[in-house]
Protein backbone atom coordinates (compact mmCIF):
# COMPACT_ATOMS: atom_id res chain seq x y z
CA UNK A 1 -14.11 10.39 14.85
CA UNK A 2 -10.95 8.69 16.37
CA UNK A 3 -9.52 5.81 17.44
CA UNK A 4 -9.72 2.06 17.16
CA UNK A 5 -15.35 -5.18 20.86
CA UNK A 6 -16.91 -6.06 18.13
CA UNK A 7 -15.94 -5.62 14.50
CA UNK A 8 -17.80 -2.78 12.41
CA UNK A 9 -18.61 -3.02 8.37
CA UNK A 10 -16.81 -0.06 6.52
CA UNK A 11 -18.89 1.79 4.21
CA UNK A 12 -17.43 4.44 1.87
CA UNK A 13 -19.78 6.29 0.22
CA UNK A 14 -17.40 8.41 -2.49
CA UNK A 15 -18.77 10.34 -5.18
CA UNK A 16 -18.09 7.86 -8.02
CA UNK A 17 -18.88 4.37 -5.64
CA UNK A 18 -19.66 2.81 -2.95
CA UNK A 19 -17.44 0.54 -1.65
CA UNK A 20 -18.06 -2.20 1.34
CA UNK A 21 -15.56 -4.05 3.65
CA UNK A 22 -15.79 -6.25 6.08
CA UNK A 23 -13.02 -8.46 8.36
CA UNK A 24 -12.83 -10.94 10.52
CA UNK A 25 -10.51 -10.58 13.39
CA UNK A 26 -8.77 -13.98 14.29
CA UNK A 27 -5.91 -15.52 15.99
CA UNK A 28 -3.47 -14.84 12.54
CA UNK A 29 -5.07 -11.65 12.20
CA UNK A 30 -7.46 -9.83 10.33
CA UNK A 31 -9.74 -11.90 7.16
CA UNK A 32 -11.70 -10.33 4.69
CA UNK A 33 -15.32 -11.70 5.23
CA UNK A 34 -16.94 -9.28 2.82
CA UNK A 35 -15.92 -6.84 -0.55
CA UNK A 36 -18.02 -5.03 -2.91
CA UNK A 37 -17.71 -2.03 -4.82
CA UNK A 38 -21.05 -0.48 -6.64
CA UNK A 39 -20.87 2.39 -9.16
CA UNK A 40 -23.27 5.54 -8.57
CA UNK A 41 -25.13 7.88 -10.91
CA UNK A 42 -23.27 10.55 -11.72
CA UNK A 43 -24.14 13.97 -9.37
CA UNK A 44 -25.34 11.73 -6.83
CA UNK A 45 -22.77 12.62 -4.41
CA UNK A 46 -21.50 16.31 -4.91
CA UNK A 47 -18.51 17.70 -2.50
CA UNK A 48 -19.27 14.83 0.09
CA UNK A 49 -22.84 15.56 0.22
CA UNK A 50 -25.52 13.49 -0.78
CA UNK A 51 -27.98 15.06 -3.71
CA UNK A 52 -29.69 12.19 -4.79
CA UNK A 53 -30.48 10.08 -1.34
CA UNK A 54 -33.16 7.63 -3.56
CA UNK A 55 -29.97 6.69 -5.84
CA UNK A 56 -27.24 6.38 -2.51
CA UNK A 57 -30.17 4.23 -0.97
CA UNK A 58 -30.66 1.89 -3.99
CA UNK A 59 -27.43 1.10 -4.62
CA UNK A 60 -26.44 0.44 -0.43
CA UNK A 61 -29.59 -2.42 -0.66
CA UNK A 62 -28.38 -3.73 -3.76
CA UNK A 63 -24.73 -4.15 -2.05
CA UNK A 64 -26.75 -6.02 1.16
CA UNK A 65 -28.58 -8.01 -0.50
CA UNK A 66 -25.80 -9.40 -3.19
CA UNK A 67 -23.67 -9.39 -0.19
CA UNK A 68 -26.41 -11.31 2.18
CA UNK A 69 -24.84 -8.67 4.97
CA UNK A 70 -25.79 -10.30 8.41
CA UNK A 71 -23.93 -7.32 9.93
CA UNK A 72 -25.69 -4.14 9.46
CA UNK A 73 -23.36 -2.11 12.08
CA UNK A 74 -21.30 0.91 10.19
CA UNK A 75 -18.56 2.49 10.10
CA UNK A 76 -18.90 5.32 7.36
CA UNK A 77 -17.32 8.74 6.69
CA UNK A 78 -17.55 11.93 5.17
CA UNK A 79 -14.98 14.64 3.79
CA UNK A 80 -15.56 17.65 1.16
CA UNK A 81 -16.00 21.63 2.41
CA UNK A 82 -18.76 20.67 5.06
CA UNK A 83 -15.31 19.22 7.28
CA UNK A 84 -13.16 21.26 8.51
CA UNK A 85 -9.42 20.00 10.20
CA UNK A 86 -7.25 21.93 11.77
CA UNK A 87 -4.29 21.27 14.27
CA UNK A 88 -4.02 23.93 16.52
CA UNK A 89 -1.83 24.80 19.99
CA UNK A 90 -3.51 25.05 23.20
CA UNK A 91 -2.66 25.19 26.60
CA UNK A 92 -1.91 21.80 28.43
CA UNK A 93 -4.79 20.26 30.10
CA UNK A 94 -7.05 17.04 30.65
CA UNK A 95 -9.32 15.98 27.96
CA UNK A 96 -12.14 16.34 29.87
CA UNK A 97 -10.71 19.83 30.60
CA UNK A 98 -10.48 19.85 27.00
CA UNK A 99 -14.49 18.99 25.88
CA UNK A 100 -15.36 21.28 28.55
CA UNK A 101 -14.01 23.84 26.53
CA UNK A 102 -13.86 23.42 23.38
CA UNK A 103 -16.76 24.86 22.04
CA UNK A 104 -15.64 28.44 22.93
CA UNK A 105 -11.88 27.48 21.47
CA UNK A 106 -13.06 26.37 18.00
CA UNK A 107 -14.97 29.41 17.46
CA UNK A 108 -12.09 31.33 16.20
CA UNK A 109 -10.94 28.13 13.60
CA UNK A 110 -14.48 27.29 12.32
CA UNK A 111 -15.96 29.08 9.57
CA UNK A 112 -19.04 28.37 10.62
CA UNK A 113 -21.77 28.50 13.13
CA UNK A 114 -20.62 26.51 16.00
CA UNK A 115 -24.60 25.15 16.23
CA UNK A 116 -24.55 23.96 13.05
CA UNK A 117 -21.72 21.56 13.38
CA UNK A 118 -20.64 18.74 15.29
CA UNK A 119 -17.08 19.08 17.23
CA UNK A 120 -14.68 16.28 17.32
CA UNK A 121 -10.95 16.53 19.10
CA UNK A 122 -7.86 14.40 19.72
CA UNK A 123 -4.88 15.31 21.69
CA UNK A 124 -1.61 14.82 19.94
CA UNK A 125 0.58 15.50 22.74
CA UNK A 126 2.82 18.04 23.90
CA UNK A 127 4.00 20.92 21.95
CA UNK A 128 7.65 19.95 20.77
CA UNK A 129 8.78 23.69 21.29
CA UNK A 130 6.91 24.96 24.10
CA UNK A 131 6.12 22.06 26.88
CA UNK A 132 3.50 23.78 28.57
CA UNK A 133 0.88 23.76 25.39
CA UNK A 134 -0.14 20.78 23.41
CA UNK A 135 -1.00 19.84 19.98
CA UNK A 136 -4.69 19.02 19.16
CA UNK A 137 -6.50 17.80 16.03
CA UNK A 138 -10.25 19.30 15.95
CA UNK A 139 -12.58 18.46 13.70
CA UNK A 140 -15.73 19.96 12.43
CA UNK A 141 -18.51 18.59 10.29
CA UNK A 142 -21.85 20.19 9.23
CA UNK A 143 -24.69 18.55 11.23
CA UNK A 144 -26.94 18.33 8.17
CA UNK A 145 -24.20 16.70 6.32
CA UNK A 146 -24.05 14.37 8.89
CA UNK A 147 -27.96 13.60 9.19
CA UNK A 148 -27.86 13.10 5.46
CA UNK A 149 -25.54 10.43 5.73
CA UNK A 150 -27.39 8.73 8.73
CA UNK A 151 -30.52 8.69 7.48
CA UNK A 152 -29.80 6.83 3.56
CA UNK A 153 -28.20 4.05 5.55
CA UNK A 154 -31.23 4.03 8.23
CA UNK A 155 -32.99 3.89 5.38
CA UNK A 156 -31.07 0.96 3.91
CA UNK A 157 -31.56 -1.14 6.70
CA UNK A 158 -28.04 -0.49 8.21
CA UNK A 159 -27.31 1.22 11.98
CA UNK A 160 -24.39 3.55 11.87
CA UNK A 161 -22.26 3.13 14.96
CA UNK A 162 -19.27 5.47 14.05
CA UNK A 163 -19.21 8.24 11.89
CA UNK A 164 -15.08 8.95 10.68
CA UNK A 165 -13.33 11.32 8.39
CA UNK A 166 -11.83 10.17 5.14
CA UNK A 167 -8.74 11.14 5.73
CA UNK A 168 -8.17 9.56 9.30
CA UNK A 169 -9.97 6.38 7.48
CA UNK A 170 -6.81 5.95 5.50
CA UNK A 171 -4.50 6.55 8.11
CA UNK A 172 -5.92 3.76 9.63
CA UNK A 173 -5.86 1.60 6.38
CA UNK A 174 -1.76 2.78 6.34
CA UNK A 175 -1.20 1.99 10.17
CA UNK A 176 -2.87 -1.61 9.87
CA UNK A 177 -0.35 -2.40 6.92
CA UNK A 178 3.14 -1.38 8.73
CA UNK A 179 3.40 -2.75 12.36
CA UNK A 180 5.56 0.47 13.06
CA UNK A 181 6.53 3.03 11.11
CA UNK A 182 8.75 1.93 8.14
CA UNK A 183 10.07 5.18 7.56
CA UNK A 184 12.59 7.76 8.85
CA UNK A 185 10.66 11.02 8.15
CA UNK A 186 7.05 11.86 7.35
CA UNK A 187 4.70 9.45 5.06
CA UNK A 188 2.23 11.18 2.59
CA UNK A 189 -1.52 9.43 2.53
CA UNK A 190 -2.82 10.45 -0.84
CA UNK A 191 -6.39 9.40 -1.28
CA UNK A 192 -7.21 10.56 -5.45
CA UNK A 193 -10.84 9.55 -5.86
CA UNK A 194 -13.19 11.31 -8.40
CA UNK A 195 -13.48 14.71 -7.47
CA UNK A 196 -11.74 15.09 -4.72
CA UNK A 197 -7.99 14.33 -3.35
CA UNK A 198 -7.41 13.38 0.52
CA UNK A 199 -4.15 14.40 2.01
CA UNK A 200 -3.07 12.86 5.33
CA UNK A 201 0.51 13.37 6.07
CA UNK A 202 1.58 11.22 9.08
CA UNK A 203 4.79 11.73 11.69
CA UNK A 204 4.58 8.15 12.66
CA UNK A 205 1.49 6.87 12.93
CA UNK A 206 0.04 10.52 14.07
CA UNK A 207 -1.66 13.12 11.74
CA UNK A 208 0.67 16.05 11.37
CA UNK A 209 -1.19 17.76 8.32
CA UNK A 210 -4.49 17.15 6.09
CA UNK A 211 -5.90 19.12 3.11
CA UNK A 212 -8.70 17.99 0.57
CA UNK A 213 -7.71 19.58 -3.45
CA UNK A 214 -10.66 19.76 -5.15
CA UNK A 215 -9.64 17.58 -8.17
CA UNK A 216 -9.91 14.20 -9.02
CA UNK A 217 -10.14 11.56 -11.51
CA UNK A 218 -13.09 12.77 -13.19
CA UNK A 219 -11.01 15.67 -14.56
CA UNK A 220 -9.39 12.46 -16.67
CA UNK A 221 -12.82 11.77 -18.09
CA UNK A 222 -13.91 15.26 -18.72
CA UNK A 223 -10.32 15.90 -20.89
CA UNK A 224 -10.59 12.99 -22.71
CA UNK A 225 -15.00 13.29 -23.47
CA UNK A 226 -13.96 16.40 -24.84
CA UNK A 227 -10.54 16.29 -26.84
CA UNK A 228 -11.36 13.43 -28.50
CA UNK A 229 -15.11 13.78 -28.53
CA UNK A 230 -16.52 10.44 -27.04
CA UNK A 231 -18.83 9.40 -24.25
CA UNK A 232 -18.57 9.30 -20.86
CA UNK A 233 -18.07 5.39 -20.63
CA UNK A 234 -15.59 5.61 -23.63
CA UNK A 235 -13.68 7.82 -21.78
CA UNK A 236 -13.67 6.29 -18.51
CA UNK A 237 -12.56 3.08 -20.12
CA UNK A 238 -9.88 4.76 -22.07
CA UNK A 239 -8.37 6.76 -18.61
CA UNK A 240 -7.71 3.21 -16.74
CA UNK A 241 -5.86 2.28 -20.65
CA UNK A 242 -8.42 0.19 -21.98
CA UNK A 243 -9.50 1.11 -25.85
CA UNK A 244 -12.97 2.21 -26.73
CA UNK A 245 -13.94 -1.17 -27.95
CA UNK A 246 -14.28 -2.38 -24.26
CA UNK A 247 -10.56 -3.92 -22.90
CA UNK A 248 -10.14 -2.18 -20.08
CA UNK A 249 -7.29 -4.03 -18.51
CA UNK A 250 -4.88 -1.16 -17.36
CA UNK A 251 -1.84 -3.65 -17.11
CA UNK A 252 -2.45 -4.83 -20.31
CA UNK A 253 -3.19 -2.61 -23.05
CA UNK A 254 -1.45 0.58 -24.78
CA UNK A 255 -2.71 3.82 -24.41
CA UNK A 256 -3.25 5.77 -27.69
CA UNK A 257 -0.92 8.70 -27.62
CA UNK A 258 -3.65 11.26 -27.69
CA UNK A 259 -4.84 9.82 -24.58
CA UNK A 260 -1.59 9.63 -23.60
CA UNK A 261 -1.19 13.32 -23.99
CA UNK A 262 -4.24 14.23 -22.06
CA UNK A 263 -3.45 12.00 -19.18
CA UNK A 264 -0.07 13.01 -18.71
CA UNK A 265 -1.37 16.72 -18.77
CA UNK A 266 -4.68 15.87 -15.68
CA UNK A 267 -1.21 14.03 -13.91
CA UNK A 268 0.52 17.19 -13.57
CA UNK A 269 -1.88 19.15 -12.25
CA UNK A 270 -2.68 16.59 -9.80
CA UNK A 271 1.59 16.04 -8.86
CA UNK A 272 1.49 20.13 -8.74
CA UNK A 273 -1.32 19.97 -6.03
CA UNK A 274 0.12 17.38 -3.95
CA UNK A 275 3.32 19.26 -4.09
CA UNK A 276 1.26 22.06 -3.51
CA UNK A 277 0.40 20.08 -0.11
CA UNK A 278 4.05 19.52 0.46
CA UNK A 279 4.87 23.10 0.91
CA UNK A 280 2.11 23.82 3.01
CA UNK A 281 3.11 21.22 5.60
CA UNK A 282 6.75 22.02 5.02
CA UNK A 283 6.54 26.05 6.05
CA UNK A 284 5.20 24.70 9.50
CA UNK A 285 7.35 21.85 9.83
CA UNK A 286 10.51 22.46 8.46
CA UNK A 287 13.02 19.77 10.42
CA UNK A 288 10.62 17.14 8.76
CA UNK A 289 11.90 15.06 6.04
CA UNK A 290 9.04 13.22 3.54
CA UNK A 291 10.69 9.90 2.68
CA UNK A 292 7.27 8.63 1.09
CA UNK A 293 4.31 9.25 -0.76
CA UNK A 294 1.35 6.77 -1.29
CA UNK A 295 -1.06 6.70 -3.68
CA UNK A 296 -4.79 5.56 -3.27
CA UNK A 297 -8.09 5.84 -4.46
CA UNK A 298 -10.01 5.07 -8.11
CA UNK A 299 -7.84 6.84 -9.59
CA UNK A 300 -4.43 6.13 -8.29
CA UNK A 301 -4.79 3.64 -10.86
CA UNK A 302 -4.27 5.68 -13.58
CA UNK A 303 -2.10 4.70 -15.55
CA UNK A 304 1.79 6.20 -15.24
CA UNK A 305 0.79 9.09 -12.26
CA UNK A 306 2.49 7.57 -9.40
CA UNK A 307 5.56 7.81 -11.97
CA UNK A 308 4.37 11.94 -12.43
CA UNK A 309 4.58 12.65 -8.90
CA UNK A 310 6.88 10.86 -8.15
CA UNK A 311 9.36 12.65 -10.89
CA UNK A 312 7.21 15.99 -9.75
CA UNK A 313 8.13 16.28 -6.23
CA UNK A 314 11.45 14.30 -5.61
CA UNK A 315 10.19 11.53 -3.75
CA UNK A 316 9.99 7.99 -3.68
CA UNK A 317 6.04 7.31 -4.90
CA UNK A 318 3.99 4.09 -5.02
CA UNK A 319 0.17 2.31 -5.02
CA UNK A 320 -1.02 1.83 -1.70
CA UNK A 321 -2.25 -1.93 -1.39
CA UNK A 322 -4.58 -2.09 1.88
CA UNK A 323 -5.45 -5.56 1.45
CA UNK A 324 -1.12 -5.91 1.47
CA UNK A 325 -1.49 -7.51 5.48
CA UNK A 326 -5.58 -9.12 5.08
CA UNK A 327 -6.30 -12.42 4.83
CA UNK A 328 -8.42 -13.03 1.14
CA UNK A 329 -9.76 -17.03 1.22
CA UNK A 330 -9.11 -17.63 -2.68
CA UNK A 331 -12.16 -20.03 -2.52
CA UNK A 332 -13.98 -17.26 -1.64
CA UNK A 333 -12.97 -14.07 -3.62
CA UNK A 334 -11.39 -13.36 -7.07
CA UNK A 335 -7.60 -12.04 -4.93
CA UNK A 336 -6.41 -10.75 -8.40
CA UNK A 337 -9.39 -8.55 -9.11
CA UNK A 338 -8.99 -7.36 -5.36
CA UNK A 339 -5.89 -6.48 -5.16
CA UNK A 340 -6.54 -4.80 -8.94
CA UNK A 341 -9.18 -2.33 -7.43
CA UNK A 342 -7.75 -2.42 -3.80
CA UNK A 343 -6.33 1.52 -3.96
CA UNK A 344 -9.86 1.87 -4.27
CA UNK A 345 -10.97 0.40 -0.90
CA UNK A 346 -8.76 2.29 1.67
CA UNK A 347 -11.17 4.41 2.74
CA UNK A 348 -13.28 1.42 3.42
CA UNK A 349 -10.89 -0.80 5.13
CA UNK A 350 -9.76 2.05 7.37
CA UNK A 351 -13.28 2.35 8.32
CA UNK A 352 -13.59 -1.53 8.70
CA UNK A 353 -11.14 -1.62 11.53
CA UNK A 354 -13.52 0.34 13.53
CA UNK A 355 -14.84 -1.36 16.54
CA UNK A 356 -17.88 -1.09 18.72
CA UNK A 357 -17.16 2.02 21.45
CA UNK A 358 -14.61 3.83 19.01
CA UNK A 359 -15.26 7.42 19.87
């Protein structure tokens, strides 16, 4: 679930979208070669897990085909209550002393039975206070979760090669952006998609802490369907501050003040989990200073929330671009609609930079 040969197509399948990326690696870098985002039925994807596999599977052929996808090697993920992350302290030893046993040490982290997951790990290094133990990231994620996911893109056509974690998917998205770390204290990853917000905090380019906050965007939609009584598509229009007649340029156009109201409201409950996330990471790391937080997802784009959090939790808060360091051929692709819905492609571009072999 790790690491970063031959160049992989990143597939994020969220709960609202999917969303495709592909890139060319070349002498001045990395080009995109492919982009497309397709909207899913709603309930097709609950908590990360895939309830309606016909829908999922419709949609991923639709994308190949209007895509004419020659590659049909993926790089996908998956996230929600069937993952598990924790970073844990364990005596110093080799990595393959490390596989050998790490079945019997994630017993006691893993709420669940150890056969009915798959075990990932990644050694951090050693153990700023105590040199003779080590800091390791394991991961956990449901097999049937997993065989879900393989078999709608099997299905589709597609051959998964590597199967990530959201949250490590964006971490890669940040790390391709910033040739070394811009910033003199911890960075905050948060990934805000419809029902569910990713937390990665780095310490350089490594993981130090993750949590996923069950709430999202569509808590925008539900507040404004019912406060102001209108449909689903009304309301989705109206939370990226569009008006009900169809306008749903978010740079452009006025919110009502009702809307307004509501949005402000879903922003603070959203700032007050991500500081929520702060203070977690903060009573284990307490010498470490957060001198960013970045904002991706669908619904990063909401209108005036990077401004809530940022006013929320003290620290300097923006939209994460991951398209800010890719090559985008004009002649090729609308770049202004891009980089308009890019906060919505980091998972996907973090997967895209996946190669053959990753681990």
């Amino acid at each position: 679930m790790f690491g970063k040969s031959k160049n992989l197509v990143g597939l994020d399948i969220g709960s609202s979208s999917i969303k495709l990326v592909e890139l060319k690696s070349g002498k001045n870098g990395d080009e995109l070669v492919h982009f497309r985002m397709l909207p899913l039925p709603p309930e097709a994807i609950v908590d990360g897990a895939i309830m309606n596999s016909s829908a999922v599977v419709d949609a991923l052929n639709e994308i190949v085909a209007a895509e004419k996808l020659k590659n049909k090697n993926i790089a996908t993920s998956v996230s929600g209550n069937s993952v598990i992350i924790k970073k844990i302290r364990l005596p110093q030893m080799s990595m393959q002393e490390l596989e050998e046993s790490i079945q019997w040490e994630a017993e006691q982290y893993i709420p669940f039975d150890i056969a009915d997951v798959n075990l990932d790990v990644h050694i951090l290094g050693a153990d700023e206070q105590n040199v003779d133990q080590m800091e390791v990231i394991l991961v956990a994620a449901k097999k049937d979760m997993i065989s879900d996911h393989i078999a709608v893109l099997m299905e589709a056509g597609l051959v998964p090669q590597v199967m990530d974690v959201d949250v490590f998917a964006i971490g890669n998205a940040y790390e391709r952006n910033f040739s070394q770390d811009p910033a003199a204290g911890a960075v905050v990853l948060a990934n805000i998609g419809a029902n569910v917000i990713n937390v990665n905090i780095l310490r350089g380019f490594n993981t130090s802490f993750t949590r996923d906050i069950t709430i999202g965007g569509n808590q925008y939609t539900e507040e404004i369907q019912k406060q102001l009584s209108v449909s689903q598509e009304e309301a989705e229009v109206l939370k990226l501050g569009g008006d009900s007649g169809g306008d749903s340029d978010a740079s452009s156009t006025v919110i009502p003040q009702e809307v307004g109201t509501i949005i402000r409201s879903v922003s603070e409950s959203i700032a007050t989990e991500i500081q929520r996330s702060l203070d977690f990471y903060a009573a284990g790391a307490s010498d470490d200073r957060i001198s960013k937080v970045y904002l991706m997802g669908g619904s990063s784009r909401v209108i005036g929330l990077a401004s809530v959090v940022e006013n929320k939790i003290g620290i300097s808060t923006e939209i994460f671009n991951p398209f800010k360091e890719i090559a985008i051929d004009p002649k090729k692709f609308n770049v202004s609609h891009i980089h308009d819905v890019a906060p919505s492609a980091a998972v996907a571009l973090g997967l895209a930079l996946r190669k053959f072999g990753d681990k």
